[in-house]
C-alpha atoms as a PDB file:
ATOM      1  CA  UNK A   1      15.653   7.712  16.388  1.00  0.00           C
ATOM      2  CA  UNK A   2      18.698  10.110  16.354  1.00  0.00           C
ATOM      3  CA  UNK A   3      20.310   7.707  19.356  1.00  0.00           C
ATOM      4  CA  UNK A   4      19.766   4.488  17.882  1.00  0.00           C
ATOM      5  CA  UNK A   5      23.212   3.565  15.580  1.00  0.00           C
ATOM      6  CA  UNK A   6      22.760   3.757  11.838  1.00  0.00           C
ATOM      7  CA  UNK A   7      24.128   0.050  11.515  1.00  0.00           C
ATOM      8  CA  UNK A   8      20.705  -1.152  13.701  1.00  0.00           C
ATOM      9  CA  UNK A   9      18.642   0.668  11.452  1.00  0.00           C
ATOM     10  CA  UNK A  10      20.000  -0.697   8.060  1.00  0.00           C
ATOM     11  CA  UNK A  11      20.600  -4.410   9.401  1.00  0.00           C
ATOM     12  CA  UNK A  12      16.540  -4.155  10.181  1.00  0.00           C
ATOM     13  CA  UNK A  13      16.467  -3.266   6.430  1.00  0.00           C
ATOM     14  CA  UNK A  14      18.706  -5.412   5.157  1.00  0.00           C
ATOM     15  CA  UNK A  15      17.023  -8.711   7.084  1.00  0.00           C
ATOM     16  CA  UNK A  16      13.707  -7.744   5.305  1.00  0.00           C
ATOM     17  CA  UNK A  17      15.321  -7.684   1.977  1.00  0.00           C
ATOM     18  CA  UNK A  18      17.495 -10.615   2.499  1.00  0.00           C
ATOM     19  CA  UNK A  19      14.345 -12.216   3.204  1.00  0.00           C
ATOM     20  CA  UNK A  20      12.486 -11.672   0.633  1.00  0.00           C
ATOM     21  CA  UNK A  21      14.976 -11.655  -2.297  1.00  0.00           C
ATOM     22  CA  UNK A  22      15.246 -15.276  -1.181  1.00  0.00           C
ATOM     23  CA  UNK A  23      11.707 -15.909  -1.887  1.00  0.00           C
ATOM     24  CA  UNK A  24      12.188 -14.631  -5.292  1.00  0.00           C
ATOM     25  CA  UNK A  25      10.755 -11.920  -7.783  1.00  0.00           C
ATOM     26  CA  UNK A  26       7.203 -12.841  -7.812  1.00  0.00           C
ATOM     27  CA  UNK A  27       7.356 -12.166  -3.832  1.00  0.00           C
ATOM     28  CA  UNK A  28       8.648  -8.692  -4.322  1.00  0.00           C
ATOM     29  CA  UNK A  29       5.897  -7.779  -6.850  1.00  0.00           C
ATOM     30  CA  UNK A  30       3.487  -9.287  -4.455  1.00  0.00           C
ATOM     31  CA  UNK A  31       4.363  -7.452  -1.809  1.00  0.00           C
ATOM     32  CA  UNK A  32       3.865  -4.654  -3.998  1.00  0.00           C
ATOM     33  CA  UNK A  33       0.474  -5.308  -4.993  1.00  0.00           C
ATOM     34  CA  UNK A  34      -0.280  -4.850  -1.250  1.00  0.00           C
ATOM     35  CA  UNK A  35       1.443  -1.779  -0.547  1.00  0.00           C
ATOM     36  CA  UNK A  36       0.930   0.319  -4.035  1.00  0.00           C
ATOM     37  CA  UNK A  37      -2.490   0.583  -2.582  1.00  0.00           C
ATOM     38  CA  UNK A  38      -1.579   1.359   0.505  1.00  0.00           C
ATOM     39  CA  UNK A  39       1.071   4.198  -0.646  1.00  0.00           C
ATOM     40  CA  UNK A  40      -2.178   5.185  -3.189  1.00  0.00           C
ATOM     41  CA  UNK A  41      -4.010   5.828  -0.426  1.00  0.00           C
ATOM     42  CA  UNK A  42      -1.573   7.373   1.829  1.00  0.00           C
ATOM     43  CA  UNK A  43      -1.197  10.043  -0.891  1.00  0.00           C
ATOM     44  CA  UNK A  44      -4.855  10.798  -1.336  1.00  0.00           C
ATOM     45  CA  UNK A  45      -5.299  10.980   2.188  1.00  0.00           C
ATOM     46  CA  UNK A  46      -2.202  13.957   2.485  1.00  0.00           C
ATOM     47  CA  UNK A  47      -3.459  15.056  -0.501  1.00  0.00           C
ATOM     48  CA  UNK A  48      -7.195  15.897   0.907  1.00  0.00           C
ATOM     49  CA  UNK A  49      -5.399  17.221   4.326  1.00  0.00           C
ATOM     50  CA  UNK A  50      -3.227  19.574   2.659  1.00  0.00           C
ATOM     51  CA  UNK A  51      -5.807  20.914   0.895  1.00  0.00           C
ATOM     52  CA  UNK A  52      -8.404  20.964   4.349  1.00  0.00           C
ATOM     53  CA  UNK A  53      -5.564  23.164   6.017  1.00  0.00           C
ATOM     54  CA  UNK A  54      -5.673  25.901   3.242  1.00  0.00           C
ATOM     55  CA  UNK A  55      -1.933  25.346   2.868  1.00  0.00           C
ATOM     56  CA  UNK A  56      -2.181  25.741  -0.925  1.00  0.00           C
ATOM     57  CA  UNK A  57      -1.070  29.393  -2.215  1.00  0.00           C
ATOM     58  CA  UNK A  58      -0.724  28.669  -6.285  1.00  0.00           C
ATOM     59  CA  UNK A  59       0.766  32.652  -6.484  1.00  0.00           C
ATOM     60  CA  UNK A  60       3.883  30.863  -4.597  1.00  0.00           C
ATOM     61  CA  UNK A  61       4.464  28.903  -8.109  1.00  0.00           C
ATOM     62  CA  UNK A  62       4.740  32.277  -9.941  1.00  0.00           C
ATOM     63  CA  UNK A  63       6.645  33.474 -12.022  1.00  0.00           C
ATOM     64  CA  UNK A  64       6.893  30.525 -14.089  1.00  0.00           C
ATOM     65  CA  UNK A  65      10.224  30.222 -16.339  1.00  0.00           C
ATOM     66  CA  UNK A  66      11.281  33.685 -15.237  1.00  0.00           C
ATOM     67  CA  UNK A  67      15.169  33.009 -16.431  1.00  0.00           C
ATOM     68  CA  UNK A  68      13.876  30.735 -19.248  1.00  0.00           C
ATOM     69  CA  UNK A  69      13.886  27.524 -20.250  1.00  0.00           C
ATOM     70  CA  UNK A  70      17.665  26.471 -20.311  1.00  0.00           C
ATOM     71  CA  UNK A  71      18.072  26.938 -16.466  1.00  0.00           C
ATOM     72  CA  UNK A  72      14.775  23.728 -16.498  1.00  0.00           C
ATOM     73  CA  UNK A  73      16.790  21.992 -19.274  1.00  0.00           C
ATOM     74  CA  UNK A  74      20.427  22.181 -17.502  1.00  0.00           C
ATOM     75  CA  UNK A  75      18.588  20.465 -14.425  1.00  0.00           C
ATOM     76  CA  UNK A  76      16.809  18.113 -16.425  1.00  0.00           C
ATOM     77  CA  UNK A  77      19.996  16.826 -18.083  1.00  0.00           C
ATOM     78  CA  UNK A  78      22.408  16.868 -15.047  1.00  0.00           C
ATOM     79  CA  UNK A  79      20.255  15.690 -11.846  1.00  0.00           C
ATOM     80  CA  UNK A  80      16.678  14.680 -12.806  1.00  0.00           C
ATOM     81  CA  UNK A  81      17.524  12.379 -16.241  1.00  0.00           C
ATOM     82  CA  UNK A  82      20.156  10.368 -13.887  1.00  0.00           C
ATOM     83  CA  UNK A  83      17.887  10.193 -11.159  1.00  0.00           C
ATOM     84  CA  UNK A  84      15.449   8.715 -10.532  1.00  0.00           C
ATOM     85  CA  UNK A  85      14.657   7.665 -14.038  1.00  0.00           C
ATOM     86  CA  UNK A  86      17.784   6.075 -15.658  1.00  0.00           C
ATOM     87  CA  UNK A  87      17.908   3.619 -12.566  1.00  0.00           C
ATOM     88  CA  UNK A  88      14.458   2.043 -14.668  1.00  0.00           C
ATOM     89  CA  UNK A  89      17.429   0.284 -16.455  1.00  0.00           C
ATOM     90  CA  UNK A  90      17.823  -2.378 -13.722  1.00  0.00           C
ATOM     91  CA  UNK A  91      14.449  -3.052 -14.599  1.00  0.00           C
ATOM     92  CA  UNK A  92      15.835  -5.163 -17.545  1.00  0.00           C
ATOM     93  CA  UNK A  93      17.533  -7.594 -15.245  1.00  0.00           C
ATOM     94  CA  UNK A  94      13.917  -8.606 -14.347  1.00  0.00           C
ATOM     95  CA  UNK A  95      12.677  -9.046 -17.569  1.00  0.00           C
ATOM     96  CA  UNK A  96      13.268 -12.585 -18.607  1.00  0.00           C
ATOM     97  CA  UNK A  97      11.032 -13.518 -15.294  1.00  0.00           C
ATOM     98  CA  UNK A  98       7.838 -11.873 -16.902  1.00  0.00           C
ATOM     99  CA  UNK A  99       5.179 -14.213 -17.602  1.00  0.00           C
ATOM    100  CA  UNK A 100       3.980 -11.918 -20.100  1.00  0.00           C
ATOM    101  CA  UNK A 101       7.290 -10.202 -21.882  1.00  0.00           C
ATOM    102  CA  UNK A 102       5.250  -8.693 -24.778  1.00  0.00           C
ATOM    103  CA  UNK A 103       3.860  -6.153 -22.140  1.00  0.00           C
ATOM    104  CA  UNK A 104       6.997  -5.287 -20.902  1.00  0.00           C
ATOM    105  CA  UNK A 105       7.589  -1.768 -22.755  1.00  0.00           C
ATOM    106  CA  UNK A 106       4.335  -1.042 -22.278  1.00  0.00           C
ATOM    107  CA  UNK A 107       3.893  -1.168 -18.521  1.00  0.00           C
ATOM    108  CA  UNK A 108       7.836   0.392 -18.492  1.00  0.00           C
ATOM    109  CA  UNK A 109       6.965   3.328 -19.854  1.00  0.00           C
ATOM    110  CA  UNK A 110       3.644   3.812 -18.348  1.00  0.00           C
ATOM    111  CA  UNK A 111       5.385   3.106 -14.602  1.00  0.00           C
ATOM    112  CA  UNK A 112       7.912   6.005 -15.853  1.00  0.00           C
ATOM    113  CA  UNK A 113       5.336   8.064 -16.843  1.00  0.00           C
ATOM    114  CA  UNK A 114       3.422   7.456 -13.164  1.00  0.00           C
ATOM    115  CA  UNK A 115       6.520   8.387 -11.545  1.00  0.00           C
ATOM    116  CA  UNK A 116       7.261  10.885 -13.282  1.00  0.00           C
ATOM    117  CA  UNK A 117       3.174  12.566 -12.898  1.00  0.00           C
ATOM    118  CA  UNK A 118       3.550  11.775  -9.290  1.00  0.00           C
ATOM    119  CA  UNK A 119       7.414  14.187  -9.220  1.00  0.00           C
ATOM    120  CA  UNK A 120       5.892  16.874 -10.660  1.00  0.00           C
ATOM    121  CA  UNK A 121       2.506  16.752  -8.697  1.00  0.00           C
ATOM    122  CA  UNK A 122       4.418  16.665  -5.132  1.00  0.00           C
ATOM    123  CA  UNK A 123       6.831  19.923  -6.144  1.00  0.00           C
ATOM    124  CA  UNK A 124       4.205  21.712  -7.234  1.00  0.00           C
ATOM    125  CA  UNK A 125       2.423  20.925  -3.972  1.00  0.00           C
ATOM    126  CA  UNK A 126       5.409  21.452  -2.011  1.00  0.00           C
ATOM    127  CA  UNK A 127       6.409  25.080  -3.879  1.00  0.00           C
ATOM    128  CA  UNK A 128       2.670  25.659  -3.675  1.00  0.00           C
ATOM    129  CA  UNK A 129       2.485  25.557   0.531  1.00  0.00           C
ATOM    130  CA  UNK A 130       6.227  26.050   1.515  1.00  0.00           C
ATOM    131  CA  UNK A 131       7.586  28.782  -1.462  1.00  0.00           C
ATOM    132  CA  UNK A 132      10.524  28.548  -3.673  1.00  0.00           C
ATOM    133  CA  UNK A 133      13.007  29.313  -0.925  1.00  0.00           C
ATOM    134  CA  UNK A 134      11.812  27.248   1.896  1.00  0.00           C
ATOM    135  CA  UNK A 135      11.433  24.143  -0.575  1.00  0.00           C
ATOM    136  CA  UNK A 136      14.936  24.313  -2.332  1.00  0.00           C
ATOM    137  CA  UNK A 137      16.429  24.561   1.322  1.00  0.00           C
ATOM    138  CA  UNK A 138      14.728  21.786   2.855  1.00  0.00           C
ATOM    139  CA  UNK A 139      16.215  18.706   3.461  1.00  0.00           C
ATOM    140  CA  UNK A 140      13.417  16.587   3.000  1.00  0.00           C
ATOM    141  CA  UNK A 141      10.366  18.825   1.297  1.00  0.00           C
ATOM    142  CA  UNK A 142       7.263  16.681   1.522  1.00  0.00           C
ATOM    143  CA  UNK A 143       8.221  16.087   5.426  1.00  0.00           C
ATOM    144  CA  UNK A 144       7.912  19.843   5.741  1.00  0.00           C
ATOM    145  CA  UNK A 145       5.129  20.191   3.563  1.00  0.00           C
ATOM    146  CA  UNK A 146       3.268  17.571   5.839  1.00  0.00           C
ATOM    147  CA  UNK A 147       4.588  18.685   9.212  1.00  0.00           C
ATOM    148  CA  UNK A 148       2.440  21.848   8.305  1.00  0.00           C
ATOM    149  CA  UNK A 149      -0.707  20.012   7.615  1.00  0.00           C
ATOM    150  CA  UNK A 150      -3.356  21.361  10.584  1.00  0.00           C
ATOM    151  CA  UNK A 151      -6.761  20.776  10.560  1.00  0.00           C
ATOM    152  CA  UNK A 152      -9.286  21.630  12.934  1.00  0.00           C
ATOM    153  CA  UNK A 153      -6.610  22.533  15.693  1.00  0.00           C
ATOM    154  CA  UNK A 154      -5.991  18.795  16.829  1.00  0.00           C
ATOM    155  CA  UNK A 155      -4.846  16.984  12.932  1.00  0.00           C
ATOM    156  CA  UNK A 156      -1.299  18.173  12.925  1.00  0.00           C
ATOM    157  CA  UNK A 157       1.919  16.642  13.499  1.00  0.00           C
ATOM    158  CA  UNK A 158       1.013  13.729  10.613  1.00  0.00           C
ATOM    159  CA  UNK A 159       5.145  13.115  10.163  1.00  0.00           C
ATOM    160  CA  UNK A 160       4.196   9.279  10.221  1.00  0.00           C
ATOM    161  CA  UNK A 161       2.367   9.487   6.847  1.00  0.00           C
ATOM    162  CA  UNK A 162       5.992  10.559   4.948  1.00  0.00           C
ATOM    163  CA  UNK A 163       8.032   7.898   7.114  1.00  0.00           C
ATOM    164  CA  UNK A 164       5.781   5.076   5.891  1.00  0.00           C
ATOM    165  CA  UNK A 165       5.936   6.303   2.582  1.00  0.00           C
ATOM    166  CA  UNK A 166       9.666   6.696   2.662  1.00  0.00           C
ATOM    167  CA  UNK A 167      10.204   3.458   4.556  1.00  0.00           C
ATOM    168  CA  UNK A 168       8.065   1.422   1.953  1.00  0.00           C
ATOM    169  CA  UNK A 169       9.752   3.250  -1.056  1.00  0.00           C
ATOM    170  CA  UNK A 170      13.305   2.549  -0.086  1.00  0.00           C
ATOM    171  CA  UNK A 171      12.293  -1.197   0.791  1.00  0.00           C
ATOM    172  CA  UNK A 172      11.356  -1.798  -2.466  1.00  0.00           C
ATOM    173  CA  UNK A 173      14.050   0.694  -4.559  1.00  0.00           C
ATOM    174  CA  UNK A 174      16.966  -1.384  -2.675  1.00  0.00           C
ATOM    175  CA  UNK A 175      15.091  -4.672  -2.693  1.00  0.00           C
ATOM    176  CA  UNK A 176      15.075  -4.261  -7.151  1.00  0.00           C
ATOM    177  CA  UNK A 177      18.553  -2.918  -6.784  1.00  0.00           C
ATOM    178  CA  UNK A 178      19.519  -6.053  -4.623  1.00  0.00           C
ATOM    179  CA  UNK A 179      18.022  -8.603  -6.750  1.00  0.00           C
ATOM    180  CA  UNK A 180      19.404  -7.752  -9.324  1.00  0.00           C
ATOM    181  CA  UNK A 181      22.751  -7.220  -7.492  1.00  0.00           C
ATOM    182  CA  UNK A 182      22.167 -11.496  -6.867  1.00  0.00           C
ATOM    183  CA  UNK A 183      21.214 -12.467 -10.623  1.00  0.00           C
ATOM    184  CA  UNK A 184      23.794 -10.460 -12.270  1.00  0.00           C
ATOM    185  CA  UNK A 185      26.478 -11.810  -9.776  1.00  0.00           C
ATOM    186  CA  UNK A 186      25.119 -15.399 -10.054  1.00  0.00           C
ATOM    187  CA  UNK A 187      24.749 -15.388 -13.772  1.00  0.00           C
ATOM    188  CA  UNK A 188      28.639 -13.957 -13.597  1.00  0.00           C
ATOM    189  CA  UNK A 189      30.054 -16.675 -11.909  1.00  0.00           C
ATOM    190  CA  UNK A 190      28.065 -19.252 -13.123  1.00  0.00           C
ATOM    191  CA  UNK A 191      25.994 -20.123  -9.848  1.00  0.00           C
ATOM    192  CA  UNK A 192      22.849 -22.589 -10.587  1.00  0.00           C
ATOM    193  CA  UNK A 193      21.196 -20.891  -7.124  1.00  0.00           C
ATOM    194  CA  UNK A 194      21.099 -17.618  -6.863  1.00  0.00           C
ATOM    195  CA  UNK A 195      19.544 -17.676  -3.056  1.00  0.00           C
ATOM    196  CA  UNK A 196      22.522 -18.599  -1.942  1.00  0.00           C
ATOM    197  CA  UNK A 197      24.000 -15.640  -2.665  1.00  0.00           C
ATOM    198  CA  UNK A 198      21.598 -13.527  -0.319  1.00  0.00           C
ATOM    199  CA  UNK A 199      22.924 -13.694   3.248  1.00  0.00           C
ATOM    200  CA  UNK A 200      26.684 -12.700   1.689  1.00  0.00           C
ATOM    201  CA  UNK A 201      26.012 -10.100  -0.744  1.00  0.00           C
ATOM    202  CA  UNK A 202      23.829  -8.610   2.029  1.00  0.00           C
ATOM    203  CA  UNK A 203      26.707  -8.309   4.654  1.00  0.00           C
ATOM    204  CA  UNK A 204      28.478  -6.471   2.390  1.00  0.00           C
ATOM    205  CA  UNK A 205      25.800  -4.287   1.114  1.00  0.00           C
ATOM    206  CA  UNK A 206      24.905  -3.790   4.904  1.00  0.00           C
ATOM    207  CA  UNK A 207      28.817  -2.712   5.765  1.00  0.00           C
ATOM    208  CA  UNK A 208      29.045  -0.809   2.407  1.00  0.00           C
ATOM    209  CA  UNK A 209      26.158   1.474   3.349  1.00  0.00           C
ATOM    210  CA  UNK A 210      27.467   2.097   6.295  1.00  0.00           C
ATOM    211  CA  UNK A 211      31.840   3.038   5.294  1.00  0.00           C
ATOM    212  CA  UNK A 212      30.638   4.788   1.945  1.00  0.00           C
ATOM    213  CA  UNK A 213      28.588   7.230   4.066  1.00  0.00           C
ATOM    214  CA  UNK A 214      28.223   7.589   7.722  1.00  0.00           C
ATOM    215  CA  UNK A 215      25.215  10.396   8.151  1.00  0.00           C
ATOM    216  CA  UNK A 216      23.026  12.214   5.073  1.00  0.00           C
ATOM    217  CA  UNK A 217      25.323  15.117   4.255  1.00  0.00           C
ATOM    218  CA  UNK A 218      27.773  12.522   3.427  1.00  0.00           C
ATOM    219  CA  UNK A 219      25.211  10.566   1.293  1.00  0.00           C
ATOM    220  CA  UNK A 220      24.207  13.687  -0.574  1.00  0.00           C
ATOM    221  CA  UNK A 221      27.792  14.224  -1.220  1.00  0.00           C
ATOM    222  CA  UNK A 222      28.889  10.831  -2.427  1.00  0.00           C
ATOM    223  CA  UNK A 223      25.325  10.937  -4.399  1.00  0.00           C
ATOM    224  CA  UNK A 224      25.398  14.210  -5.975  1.00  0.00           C
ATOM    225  CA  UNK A 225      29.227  14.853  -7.004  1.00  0.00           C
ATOM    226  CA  UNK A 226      30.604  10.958  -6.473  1.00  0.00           C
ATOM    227  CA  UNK A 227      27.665   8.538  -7.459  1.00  0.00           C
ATOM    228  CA  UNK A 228      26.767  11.057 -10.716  1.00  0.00           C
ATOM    229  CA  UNK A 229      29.967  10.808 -12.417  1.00  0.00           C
ATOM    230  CA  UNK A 230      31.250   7.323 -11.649  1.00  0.00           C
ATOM    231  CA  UNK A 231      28.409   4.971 -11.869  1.00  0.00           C
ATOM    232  CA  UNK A 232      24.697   7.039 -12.733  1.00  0.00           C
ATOM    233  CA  UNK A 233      26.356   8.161 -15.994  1.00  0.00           C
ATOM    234  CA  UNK A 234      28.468   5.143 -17.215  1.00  0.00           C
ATOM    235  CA  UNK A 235      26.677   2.597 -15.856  1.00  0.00           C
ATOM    236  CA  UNK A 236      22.786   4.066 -16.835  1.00  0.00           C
ATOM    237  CA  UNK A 237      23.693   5.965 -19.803  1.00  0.00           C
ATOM    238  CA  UNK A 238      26.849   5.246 -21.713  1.00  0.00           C
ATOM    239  CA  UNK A 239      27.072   1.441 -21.527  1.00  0.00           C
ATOM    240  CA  UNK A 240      22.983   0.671 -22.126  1.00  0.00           C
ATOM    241  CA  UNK A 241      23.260   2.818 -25.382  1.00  0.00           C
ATOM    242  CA  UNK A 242      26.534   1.037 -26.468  1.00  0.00           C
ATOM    243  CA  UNK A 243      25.116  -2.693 -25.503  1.00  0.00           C
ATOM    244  CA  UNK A 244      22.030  -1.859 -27.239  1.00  0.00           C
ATOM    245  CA  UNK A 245      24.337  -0.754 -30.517  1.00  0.00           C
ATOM    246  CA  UNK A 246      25.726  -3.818 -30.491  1.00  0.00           C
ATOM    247  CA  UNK A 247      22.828  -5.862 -29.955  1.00  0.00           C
ATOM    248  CA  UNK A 248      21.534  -3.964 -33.575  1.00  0.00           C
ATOM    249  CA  UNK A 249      24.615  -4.781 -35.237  1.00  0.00           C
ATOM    250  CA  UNK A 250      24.108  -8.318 -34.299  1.00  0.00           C
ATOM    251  CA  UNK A 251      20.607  -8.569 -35.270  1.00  0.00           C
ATOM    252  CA  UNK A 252      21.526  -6.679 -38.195  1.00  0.00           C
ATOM    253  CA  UNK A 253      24.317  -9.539 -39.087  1.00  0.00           C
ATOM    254  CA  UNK A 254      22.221 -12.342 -38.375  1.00  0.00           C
ATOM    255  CA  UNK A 255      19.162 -10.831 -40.909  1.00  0.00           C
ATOM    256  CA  UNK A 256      22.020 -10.323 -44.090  1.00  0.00           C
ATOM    257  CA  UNK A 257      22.916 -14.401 -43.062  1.00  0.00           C
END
């Protein structure tokens, strides 16, 4: 909808997330009982298209590590380790809510671990049908990789399989992010209910999203050269190692007592 304005679209958002940050945690990892499957099948079902369009060409992956492997490293360290996978620590803001906390490390690092299977499965896909050049000049890869799906000359044109999957994944990236946004600012100031705090935080995330970056090249910007150095890096990095040095030295303290 390139006519429709970009604060429509978010408040739409931002009403669904409102909503159901005020019904609490265990609604959000309902809702995503219901729609992991449906995102599990989604993939499958590109998955089994792709490969009924003979759009795979594994020679496209080659050469592999042709400059070595401190160009994969450098990447590694400066995009991919502070995102997606450092934003897991907001995770920790939800664990005092688990029913079961003994089984929190485990299903942490086996979610990580998903993710990080289901990254490297969709780039090699995407290098595999679109090519090195194509890919790292797309915008959006898997979009292009699945606006050239074509089978039997009247499957094609399937762009509504990478908007639901888009749609549902930032629903439930910003609806984490926002909950947490509500229990650390509640916890802050000392508020006993936390829904309260839903409707207001959400106006200003809504006119936030819109001043700190009015179209995509923006966001890229502010996310790739802005976002990396003042919040990714402190804020998922730095300060988790030095809070968890200090919560050692305590533990350490209160053993010698």
């Amino acid at each position: 909808y390139p006519d429709t304005p970009l604060f429509i679209a978010n408040a739409l958002l931002m009403l669904v997330i409102i909503y159901i940050t005020r019904k609490g945690i265990e609604a959000i990892a309902r809702s995503g009982e219901l729609l992991f499957i449906f995102m599990c099948f989604l993939a499958v079902a590109g998955f089994i298209l792709i490969i009924s369009s003979g759009l795979i060409d594994f020679k496209n992956l080659q050469p592999v590590l042709k400059e070595g492997v401190l160009p994969v490293a450098k990447i590694a360290l400066t995009e991919t380790l502070y995102f997606p996978f450092t934003e897991a620590i907001v995770f920790t803001m939800l664990l005092p809510y688990l029913s079961n906390p003994k089984k929190a490390s485990v299903t942490m690092i086996c979610a990580t671990g998903l993710s990080g299977i289901n990254l490297i499965i969709t780039m090699i896909i995407n290098i595999s049908v679109l090519g090195v050049d194509l890919t790292t000049r797309s915008q959006f890869p898997l979009l292009s990789t699945v606006q050239t799906i074509q089978v039997a000359d009247f499957l094609e044109r399937l762009d509504v399989f990478f908007m639901f999957a888009m749609v549902i994944g930032i629903y439930f990236k910003v609806s984490i992010l926002f909950y947490a946004y509500i229990i650390g600012t509640a916890t802050l100031f000392k508020i006993k209910s936390p829904s309260r705090l839903a409707y207001p935080l959400g106006i200003i995330v809504l006119f936030l999203s819109i001043t700190i970056a009015s179209n995509f090249q923006e966001h890229l910007y502010e996310g790739l050269h802005v976002a990396r150095f003042l919040l990714h890096m402190p804020l998922f990095s730095i300060i988790p190692i030095l809070l968890l040095i200090i919560a050692f030295l305590k533990n350490r303290k209160k053993q010698h007592r």
